[in-house]
Protein backbone atom coordinates (compact mmCIF):
# COMPACT_ATOMS: atom_id res chain seq x y z
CA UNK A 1 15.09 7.49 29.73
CA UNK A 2 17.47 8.62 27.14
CA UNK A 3 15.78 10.25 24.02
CA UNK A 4 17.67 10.82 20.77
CA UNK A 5 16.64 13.29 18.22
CA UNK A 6 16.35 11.08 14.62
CA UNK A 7 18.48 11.89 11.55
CA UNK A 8 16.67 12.96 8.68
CA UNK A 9 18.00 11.05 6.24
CA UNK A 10 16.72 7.77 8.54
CA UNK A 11 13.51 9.27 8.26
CA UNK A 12 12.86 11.07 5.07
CA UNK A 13 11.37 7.57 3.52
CA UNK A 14 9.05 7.13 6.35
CA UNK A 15 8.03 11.19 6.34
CA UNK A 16 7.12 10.88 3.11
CA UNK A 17 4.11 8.79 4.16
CA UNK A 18 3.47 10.96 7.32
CA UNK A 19 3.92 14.75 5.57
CA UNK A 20 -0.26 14.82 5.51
CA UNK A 21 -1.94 16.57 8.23
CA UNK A 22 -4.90 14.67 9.40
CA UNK A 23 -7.91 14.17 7.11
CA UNK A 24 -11.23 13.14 8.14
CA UNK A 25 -13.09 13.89 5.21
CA UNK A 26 -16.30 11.86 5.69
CA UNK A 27 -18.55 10.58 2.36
CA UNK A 28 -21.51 8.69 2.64
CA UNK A 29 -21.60 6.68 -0.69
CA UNK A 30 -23.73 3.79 -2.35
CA UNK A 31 -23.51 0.12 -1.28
CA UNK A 32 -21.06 -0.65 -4.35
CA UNK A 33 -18.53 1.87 -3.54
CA UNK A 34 -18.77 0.71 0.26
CA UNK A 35 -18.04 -3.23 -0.77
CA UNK A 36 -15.16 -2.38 -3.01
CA UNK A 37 -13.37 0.08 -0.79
CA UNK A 38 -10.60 -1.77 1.67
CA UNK A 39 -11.17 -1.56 5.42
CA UNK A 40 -8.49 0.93 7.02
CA UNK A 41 -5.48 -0.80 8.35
CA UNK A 42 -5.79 -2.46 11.81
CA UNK A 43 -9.93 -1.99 11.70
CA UNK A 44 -10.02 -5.55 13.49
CA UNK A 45 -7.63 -4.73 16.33
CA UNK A 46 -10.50 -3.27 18.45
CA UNK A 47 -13.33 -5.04 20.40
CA UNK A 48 -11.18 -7.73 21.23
CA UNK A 49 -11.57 -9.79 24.68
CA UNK A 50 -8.76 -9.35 26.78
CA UNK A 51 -7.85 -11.40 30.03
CA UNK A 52 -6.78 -9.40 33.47
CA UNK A 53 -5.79 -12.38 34.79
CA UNK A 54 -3.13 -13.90 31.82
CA UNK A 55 -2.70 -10.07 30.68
CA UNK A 56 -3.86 -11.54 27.05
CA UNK A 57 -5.85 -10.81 24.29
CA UNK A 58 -7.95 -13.92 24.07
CA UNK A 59 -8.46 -14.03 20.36
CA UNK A 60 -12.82 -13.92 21.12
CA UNK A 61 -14.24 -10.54 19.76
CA UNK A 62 -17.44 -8.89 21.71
CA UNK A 63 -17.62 -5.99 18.98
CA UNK A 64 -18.34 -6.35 15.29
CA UNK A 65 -15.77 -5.14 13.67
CA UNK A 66 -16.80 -6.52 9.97
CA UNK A 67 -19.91 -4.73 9.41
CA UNK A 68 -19.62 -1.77 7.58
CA UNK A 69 -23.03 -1.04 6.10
CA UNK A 70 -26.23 1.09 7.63
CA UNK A 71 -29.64 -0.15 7.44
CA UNK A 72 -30.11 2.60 4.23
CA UNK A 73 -27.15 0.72 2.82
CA UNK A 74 -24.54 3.68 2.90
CA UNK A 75 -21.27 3.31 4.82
CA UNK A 76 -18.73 6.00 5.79
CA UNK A 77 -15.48 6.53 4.24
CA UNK A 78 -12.42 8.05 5.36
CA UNK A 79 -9.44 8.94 3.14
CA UNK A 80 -5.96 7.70 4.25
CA UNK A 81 -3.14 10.05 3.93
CA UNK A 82 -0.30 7.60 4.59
CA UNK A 83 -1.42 5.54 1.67
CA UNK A 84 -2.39 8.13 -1.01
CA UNK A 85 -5.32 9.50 0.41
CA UNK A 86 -7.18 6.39 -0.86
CA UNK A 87 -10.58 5.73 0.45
CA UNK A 88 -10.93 3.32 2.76
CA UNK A 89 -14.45 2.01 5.08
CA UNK A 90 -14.41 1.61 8.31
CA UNK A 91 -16.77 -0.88 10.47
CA UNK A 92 -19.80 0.45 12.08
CA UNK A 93 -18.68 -0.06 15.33
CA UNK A 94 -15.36 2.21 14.98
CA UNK A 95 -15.46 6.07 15.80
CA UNK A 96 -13.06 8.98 15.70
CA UNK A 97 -10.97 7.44 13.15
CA UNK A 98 -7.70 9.37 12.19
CA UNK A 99 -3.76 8.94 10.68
CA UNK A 100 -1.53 11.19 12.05
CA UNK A 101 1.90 11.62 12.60
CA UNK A 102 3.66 10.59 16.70
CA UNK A 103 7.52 8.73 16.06
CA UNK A 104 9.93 9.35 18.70
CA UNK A 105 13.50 7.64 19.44
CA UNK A 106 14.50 6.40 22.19
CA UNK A 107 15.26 3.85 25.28
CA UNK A 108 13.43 3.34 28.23
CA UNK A 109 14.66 0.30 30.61
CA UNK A 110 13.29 -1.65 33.42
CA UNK A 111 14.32 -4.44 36.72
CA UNK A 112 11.88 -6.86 37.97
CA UNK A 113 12.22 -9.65 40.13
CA UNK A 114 9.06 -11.27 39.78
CA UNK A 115 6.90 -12.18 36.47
CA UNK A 116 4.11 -10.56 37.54
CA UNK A 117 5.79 -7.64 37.78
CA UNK A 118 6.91 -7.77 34.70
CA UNK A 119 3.81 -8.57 32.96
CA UNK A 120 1.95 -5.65 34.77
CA UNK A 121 4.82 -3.31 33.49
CA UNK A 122 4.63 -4.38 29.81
CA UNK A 123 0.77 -3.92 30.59
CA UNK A 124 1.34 -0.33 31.72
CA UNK A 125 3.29 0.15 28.82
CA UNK A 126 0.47 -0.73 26.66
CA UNK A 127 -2.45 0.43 28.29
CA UNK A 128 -3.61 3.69 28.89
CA UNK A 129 -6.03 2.89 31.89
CA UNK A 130 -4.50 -0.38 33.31
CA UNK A 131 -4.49 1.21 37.24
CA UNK A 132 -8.24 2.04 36.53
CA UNK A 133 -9.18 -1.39 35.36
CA UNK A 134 -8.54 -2.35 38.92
CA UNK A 135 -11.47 -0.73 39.88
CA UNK A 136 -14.11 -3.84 40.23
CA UNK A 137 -15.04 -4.35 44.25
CA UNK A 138 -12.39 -5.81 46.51
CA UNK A 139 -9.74 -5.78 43.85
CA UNK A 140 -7.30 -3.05 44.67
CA UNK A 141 -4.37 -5.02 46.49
CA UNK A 142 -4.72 -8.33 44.63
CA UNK A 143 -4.64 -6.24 41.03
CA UNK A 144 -0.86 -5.40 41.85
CA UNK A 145 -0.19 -8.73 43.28
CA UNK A 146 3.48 -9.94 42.58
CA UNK A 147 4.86 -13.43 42.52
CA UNK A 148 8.47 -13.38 43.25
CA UNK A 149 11.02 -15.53 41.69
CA UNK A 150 14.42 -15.00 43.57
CA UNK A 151 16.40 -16.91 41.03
CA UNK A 152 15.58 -14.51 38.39
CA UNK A 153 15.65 -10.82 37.38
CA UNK A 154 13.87 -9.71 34.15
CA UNK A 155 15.29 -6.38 32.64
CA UNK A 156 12.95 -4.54 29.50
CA UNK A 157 14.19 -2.04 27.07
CA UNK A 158 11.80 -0.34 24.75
CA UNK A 159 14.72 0.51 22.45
CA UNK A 160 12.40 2.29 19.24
CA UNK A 161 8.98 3.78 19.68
CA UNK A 162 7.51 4.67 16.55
CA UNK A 163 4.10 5.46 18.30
CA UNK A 164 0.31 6.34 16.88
CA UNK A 165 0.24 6.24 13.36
CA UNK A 166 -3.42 5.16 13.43
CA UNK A 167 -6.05 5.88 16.43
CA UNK A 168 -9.61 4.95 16.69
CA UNK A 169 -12.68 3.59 19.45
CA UNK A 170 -15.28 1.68 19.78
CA UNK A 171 -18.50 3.92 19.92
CA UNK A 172 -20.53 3.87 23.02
CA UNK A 173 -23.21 1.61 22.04
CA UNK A 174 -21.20 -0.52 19.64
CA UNK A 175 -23.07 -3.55 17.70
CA UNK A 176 -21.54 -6.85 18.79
CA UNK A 177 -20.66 -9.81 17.28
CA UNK A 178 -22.85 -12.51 16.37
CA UNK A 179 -21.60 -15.23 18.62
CA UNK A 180 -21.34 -12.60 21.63
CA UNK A 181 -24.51 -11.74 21.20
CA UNK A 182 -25.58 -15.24 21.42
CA UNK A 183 -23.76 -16.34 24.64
CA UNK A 184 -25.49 -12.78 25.72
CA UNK A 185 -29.03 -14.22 24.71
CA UNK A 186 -28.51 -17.39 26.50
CA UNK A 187 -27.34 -16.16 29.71
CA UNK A 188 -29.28 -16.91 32.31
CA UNK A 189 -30.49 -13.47 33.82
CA UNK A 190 -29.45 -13.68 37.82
CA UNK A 191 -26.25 -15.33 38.86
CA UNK A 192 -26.18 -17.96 41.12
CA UNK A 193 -24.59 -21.01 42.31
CA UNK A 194 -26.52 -22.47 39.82
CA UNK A 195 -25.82 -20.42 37.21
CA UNK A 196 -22.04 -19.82 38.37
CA UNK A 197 -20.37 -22.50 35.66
CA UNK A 198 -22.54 -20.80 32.83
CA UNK A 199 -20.79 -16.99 33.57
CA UNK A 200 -17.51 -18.73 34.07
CA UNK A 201 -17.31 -20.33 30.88
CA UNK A 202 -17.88 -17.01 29.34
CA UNK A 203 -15.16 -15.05 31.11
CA UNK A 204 -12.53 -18.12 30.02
CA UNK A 205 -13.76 -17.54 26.17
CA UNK A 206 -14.08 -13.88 26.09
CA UNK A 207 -11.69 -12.71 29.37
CA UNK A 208 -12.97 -10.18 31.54
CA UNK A 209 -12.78 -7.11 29.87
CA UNK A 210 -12.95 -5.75 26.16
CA UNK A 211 -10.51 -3.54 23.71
CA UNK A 212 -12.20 -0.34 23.34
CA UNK A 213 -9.86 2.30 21.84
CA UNK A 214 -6.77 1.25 20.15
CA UNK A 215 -3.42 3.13 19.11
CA UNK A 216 -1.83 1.85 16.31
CA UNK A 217 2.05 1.56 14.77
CA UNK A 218 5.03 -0.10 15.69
CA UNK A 219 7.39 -1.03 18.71
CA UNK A 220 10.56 -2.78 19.47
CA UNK A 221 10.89 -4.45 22.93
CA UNK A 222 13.47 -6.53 24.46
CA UNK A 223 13.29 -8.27 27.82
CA UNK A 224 16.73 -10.31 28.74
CA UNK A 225 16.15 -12.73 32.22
CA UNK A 226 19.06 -12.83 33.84
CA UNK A 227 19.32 -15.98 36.44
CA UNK A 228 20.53 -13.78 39.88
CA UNK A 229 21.84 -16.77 41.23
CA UNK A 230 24.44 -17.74 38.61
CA UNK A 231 25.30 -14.15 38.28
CA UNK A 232 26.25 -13.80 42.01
CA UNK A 233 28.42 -16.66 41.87
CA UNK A 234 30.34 -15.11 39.01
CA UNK A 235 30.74 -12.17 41.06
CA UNK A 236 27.96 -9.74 39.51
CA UNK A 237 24.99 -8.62 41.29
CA UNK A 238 21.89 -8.25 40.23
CA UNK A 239 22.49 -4.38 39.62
CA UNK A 240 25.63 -4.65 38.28
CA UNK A 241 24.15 -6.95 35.50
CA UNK A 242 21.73 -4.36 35.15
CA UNK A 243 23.64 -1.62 34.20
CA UNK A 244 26.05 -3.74 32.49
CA UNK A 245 23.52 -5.16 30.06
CA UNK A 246 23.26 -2.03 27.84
CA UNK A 247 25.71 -0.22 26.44
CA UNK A 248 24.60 3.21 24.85
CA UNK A 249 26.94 5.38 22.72
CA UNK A 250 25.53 8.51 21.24
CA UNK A 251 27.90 9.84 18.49
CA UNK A 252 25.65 11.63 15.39
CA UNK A 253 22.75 9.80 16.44
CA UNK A 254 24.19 6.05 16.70
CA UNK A 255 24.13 4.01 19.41
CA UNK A 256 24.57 0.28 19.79
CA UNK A 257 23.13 -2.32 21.96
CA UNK A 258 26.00 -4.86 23.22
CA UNK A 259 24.79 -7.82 25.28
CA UNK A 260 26.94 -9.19 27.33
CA UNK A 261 26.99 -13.30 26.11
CA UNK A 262 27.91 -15.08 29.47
CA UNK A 263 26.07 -18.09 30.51
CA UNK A 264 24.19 -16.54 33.40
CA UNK A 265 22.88 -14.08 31.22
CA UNK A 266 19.86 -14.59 28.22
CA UNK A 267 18.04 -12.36 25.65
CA UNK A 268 16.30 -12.63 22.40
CA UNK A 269 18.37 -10.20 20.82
CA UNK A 270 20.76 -10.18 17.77
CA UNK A 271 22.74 -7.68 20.16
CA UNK A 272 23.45 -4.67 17.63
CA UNK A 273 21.34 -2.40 16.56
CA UNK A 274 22.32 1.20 14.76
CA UNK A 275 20.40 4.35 13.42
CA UNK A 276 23.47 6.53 11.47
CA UNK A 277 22.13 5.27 7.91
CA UNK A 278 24.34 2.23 7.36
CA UNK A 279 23.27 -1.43 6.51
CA UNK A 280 22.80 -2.59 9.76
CA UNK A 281 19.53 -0.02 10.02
CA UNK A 282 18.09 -1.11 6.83
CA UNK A 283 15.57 -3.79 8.27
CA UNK A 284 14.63 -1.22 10.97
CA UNK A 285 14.05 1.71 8.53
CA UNK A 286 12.05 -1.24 6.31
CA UNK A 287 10.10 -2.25 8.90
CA UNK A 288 9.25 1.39 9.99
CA UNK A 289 7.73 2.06 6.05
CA UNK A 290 5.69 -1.15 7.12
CA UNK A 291 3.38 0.52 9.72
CA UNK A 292 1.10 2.54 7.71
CA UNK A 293 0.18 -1.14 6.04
CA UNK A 294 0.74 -3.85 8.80
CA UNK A 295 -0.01 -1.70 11.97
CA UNK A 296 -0.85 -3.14 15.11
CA UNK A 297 -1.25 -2.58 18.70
CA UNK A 298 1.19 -0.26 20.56
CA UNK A 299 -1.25 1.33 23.24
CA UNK A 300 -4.91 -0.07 24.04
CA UNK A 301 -8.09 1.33 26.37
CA UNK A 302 -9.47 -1.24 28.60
CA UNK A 303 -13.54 -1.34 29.29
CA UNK A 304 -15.12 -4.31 31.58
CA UNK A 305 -17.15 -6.95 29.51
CA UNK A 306 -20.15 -6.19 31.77
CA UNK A 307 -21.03 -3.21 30.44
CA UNK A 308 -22.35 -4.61 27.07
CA UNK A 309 -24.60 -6.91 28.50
CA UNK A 310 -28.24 -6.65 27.43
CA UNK A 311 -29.95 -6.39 30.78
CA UNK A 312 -29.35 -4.55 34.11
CA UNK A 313 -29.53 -8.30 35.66
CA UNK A 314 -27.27 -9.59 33.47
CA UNK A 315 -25.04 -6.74 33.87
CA UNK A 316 -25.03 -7.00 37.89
CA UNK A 317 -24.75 -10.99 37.32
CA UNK A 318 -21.37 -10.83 34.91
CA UNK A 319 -20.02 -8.25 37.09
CA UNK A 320 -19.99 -10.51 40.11
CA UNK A 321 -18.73 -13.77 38.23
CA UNK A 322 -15.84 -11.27 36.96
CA UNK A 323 -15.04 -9.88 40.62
CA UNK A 324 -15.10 -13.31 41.69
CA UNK A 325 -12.92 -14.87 39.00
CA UNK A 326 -10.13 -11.89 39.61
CA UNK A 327 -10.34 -12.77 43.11
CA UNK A 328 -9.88 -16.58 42.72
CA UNK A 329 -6.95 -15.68 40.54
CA UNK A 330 -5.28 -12.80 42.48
CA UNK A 331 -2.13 -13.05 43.82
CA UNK A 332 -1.80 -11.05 46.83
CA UNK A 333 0.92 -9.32 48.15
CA UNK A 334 2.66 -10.02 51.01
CA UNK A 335 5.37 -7.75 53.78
CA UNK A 336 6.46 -11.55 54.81
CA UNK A 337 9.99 -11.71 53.88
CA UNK A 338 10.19 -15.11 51.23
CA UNK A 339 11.27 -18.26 52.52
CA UNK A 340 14.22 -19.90 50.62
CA UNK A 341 13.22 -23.59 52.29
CA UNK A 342 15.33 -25.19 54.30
CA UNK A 343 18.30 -23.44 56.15
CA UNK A 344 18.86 -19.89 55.24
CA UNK A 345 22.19 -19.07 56.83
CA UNK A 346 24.07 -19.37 53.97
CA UNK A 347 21.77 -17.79 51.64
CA UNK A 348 21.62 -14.20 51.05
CA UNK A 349 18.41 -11.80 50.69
CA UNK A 350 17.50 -13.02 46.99
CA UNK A 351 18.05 -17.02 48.25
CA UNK A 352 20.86 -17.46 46.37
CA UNK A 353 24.32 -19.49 47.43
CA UNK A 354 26.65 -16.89 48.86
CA UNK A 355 29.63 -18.69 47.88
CA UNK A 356 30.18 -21.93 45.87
CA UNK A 357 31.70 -24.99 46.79
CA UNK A 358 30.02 -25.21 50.00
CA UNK A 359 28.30 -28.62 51.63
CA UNK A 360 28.01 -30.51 54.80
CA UNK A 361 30.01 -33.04 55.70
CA UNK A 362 29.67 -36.05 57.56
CA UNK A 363 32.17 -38.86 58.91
CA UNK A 364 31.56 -41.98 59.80
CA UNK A 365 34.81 -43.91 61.08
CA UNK A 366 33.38 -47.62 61.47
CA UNK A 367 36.40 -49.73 62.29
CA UNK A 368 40.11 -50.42 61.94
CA UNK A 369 42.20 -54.13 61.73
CA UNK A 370 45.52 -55.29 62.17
CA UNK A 371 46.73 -52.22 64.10
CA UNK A 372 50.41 -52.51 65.34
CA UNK A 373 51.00 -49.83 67.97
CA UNK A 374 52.33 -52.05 70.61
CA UNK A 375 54.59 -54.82 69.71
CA UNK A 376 53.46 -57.17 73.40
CA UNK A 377 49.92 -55.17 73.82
CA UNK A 378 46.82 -54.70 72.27
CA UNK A 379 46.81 -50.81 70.59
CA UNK A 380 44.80 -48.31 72.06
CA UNK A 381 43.63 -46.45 68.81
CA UNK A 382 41.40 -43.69 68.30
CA UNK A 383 41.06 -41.84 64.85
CA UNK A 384 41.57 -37.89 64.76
CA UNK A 385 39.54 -36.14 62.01
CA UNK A 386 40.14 -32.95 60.62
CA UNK A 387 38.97 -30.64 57.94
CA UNK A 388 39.63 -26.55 58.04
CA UNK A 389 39.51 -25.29 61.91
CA UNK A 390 36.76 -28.55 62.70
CA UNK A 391 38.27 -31.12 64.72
CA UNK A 392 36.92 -34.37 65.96
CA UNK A 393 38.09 -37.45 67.84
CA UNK A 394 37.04 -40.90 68.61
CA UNK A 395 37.51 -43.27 71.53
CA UNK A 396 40.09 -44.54 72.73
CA UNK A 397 39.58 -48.74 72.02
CA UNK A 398 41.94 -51.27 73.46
CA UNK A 399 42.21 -53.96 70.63
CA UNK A 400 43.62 -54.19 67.52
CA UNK A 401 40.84 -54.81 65.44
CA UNK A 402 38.78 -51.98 67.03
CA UNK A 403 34.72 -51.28 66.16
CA UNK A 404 33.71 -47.64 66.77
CA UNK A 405 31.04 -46.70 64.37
CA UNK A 406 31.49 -43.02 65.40
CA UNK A 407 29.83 -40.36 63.13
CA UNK A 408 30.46 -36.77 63.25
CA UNK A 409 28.69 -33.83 61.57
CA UNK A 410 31.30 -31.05 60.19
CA UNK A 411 28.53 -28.64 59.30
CA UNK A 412 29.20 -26.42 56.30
CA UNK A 413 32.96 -26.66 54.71
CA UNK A 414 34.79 -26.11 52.08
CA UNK A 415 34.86 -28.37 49.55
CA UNK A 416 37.82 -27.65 47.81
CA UNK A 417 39.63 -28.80 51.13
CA UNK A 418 40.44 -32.21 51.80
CA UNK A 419 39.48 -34.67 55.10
CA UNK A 420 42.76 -35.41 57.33
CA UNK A 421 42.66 -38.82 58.81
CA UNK A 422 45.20 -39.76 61.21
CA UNK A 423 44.90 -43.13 63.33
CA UNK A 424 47.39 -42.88 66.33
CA UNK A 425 47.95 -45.42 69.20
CA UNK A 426 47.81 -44.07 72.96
CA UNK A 427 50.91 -44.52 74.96
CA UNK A 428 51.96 -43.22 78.96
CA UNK A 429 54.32 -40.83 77.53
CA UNK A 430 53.54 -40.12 73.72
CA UNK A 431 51.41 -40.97 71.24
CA UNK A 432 52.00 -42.58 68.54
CA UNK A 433 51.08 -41.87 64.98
CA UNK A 434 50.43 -44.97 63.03
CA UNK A 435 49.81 -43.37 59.35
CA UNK A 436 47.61 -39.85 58.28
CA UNK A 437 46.04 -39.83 55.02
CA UNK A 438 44.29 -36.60 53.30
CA UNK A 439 41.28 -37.95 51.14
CA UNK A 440 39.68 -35.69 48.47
CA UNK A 441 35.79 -34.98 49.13
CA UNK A 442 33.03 -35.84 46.82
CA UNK A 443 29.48 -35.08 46.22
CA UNK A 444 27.77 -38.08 47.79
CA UNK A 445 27.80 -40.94 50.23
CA UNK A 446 31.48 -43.04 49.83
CA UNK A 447 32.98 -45.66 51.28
CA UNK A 448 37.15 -45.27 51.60
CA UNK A 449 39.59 -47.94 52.81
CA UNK A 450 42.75 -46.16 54.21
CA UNK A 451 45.58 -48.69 54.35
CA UNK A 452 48.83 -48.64 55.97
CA UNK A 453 52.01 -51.35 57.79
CA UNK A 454 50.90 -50.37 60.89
CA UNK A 455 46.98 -50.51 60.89
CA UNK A 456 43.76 -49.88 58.32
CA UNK A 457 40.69 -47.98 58.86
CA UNK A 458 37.06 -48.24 57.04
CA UNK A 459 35.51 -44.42 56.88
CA UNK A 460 32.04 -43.42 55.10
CA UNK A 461 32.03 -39.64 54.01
CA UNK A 462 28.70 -38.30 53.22
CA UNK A 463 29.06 -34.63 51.24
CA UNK A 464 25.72 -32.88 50.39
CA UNK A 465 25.78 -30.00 48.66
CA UNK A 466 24.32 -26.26 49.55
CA UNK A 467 21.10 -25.56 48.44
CA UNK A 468 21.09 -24.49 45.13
CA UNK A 469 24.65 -25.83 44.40
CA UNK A 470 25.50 -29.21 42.21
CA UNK A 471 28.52 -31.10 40.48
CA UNK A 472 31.59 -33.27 42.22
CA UNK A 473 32.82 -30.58 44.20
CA UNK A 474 29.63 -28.28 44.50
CA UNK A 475 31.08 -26.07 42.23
CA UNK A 476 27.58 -25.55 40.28
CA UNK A 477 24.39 -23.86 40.67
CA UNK A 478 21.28 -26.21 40.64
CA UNK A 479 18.34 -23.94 39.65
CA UNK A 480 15.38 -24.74 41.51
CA UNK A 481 11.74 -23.10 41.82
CA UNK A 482 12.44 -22.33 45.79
């Protein structure tokens, strides 16, 4: 990681909301007071379902976060520093509220070759306890699971942290939302085949586990997928794109981001991005004053929905359905080395083309008419084929109109390289060469009619392209999901 120490003039508008220490002054105050305070910023970004298996917030919330008032109708109040030390409520299921001050500068960067990979990385990133989340039964290889796309390498840069400026948990016997609650109630109390679709339905509203402590603030993230394939056929491997992809320059605090913009390589990015004070930081330095207002979630604590259910039955029940829905989702790893589909020799380790323009070919000569080798005899012609080094031949057929219907296989050539045809007539003491043609190859099957004084010939050429490759000449690369 590089780290960069920030200016203080890029700062100083952003410090000047931060230059509190932390304040938890704590009132308990009538019901009026309570209603017309504001809820701190980001109060709702807790209790929130989250999904193991999508690695997504579902959008369902298990906690009450909207309540704010005991049953002696007094609420609690804490007094927000970055926004004037006003007074603001928080909900009755939030605990150890406080603003304080965490920014940092700096880039962190990343390689992944499969989505999952990348997913559970941008998880880590986010979540303080994601290994320990992958503590239910029977769970610890499929939780790291990977599903490997050779076609494709993802790189992440965390380019600006501006970490923390809120923090806060759920308490330990949080009040939960009304419609949780509910679906709680209605459970039925064992779990069962019976029962099975009933739990199920739960886990796809709510996910499988719950947001219970949240960290609060800003973050700028940029993942670029760069298709390996298309990359090694323009001469750049996967690393090389890699380190190519960013290019840092520290000069009194600047750097820039430079992307490079070739076809084989893709980002949401605008590409430049500076911190020395001039215009092109102004929408980052706005966005930074921002956080204190519109926070939201930069680091999150993980707890398993089964704990807040209302009955030890219930509790032993939801854990199961969960184990078993992880399970029937996992993706497990595997020491097999992956199978590019169909023949691998001229794919390398990441099942990409090693070289373009590549295909097998295949030569049919059917027949030849009116051949004129021998002025009082019937010609004994044959056909000679030839492309690169490969060499083939056909028999020798005494007639002037000969049939063969001879096919050949060249294996892999070179596309770029034309077919030699030659049709020659046999003789005691030389051969004769009646005409040679060179005929251009092309994706496909073809028919070609190769004329000449002294004889014809009808040839089909059949050229299929590498796996992976496309166009006229094979000169493309054909993404596919193998």
């Amino acid at each position: 990681m590089f780290s960069f120490s920030a200016p203080p003039r890029l700062f100083m508008s952003l410090l000047f909301f931060l230059h509190l220490s932390t304040v938890l002054t704590c009132d308990n105050t009538m019901q009026h007071d309570c209603e017309c305070a504001p809820f701190v910023p980001g109060h709702n970004l807790v209790g929130e379902g989250f999904n193991l298996v999508t690695l997504q917030r579902t959008g369902a919330f298990l906690i009450d976060v909207y309540s704010f008032l005991s049953p002696n109708g007094t609420c609690i109040l804490r007094r927000n520093p970055l926004q004037g030390n006003m007074l603001q409520k928080l909900p009755l299921s939030v605990v150890d509220w406080r603003a304080f001050r965490r920014c940092k500068v700096g880039i962190s960067s990343s390689m992944h070759t499969s989505v999952s990979s990348l997913l559970q990385k941008q998880t880590e990133e986010d979540s303080k306890d994601w290994k320990t989340q992958c503590h239910l039964q029977a769970l610890q290889v499929e939780c790291e699971g990977q599903q490997l796309l050779h076609n494709t390498i993802f790189i992440i840069y965390i380019i600006i942290c501006c970490l923390s400026v809120f923090s806060y948990r759920v308490s330990e016997k949080p009040p939960l939302s009304y419609e949780f609650s509910q679906v709680l109630k209605n459970l039925p109390s064992s779990y069962n085949i019976s029962t099975r679709a009933q739990y199920r339905r739960i886990i796809e509203t709510y996910g499988t586990h719950y947001i219970r402590q949240v960290y609060l603030g800003g973050r700028i993230r940029r993942v670029t997928a760069t298709r390996t394939c298309l990359a090694s056929l323009s001469g750049f491997s996967a690393s090389a794109v890699y380190k190519a992809d960013m290019t840092v320059k520290d000069n009194n605090h600047h750097f820039t981001l430079s992307l490079r913009q070739k076809q084989y390589l893709k980002s949401y990015w605008t590409g430049e991005f500076a911190l020395n004070g001039t215009k092109s930081d102004q929408g980052y330095r706005k966005w930074l004053t921002t956080l204190k207002d519109h926070p939201d979630v930069v680091q999150y604590s993980l707890r398993p929905m089964y704990e807040l259910a209302t009955s030890q039955t219930k509790r032993q029940g939801m854990k199961a359905a969960i184990e078993k829905y992880l399970k029937d989702n996992a993706i497990k790893n595997s020491s097999k080395q992956p199978s590019c589909g169909g023949s691998d020799q001229d794919l390398d380790s990441s099942c990409c083309p090693k070289k373009a323009r590549r295909g097998t070919l295949e030569v049919t000569v059917i027949r030849g008419w009116n051949l004129k080798g021998d002025y009082w005899h019937q010609t004994d012609g044959f056909v000679k084929l030839r492309h690169g080094s490969n060499r083939y031949t056909t028999r020798i057929i005494h007639l002037n109109n000969p049939v063969w219907n001879e096919s050949h296989n060249f294996s892999m050539v070179d596309t770029l390289q034309s077919l030699h045809v030659e049709l020659w007539d046999e003789d005691t003491w030389q051969n004769d060469l009646l005409f040679s043609r060179f005929v251009p190859l092309k994706q496909g099957t073809h028919h070609h009619t190769l004329t000449s004084p002294k004889g014809n010939v009808e040839i089909i050429i059949i050229l299929t392209c590498d796996h992976k490759l496309a166009g006229d000449s094979c000169e493309r690369y054909k993404p596919s999901p193998n």
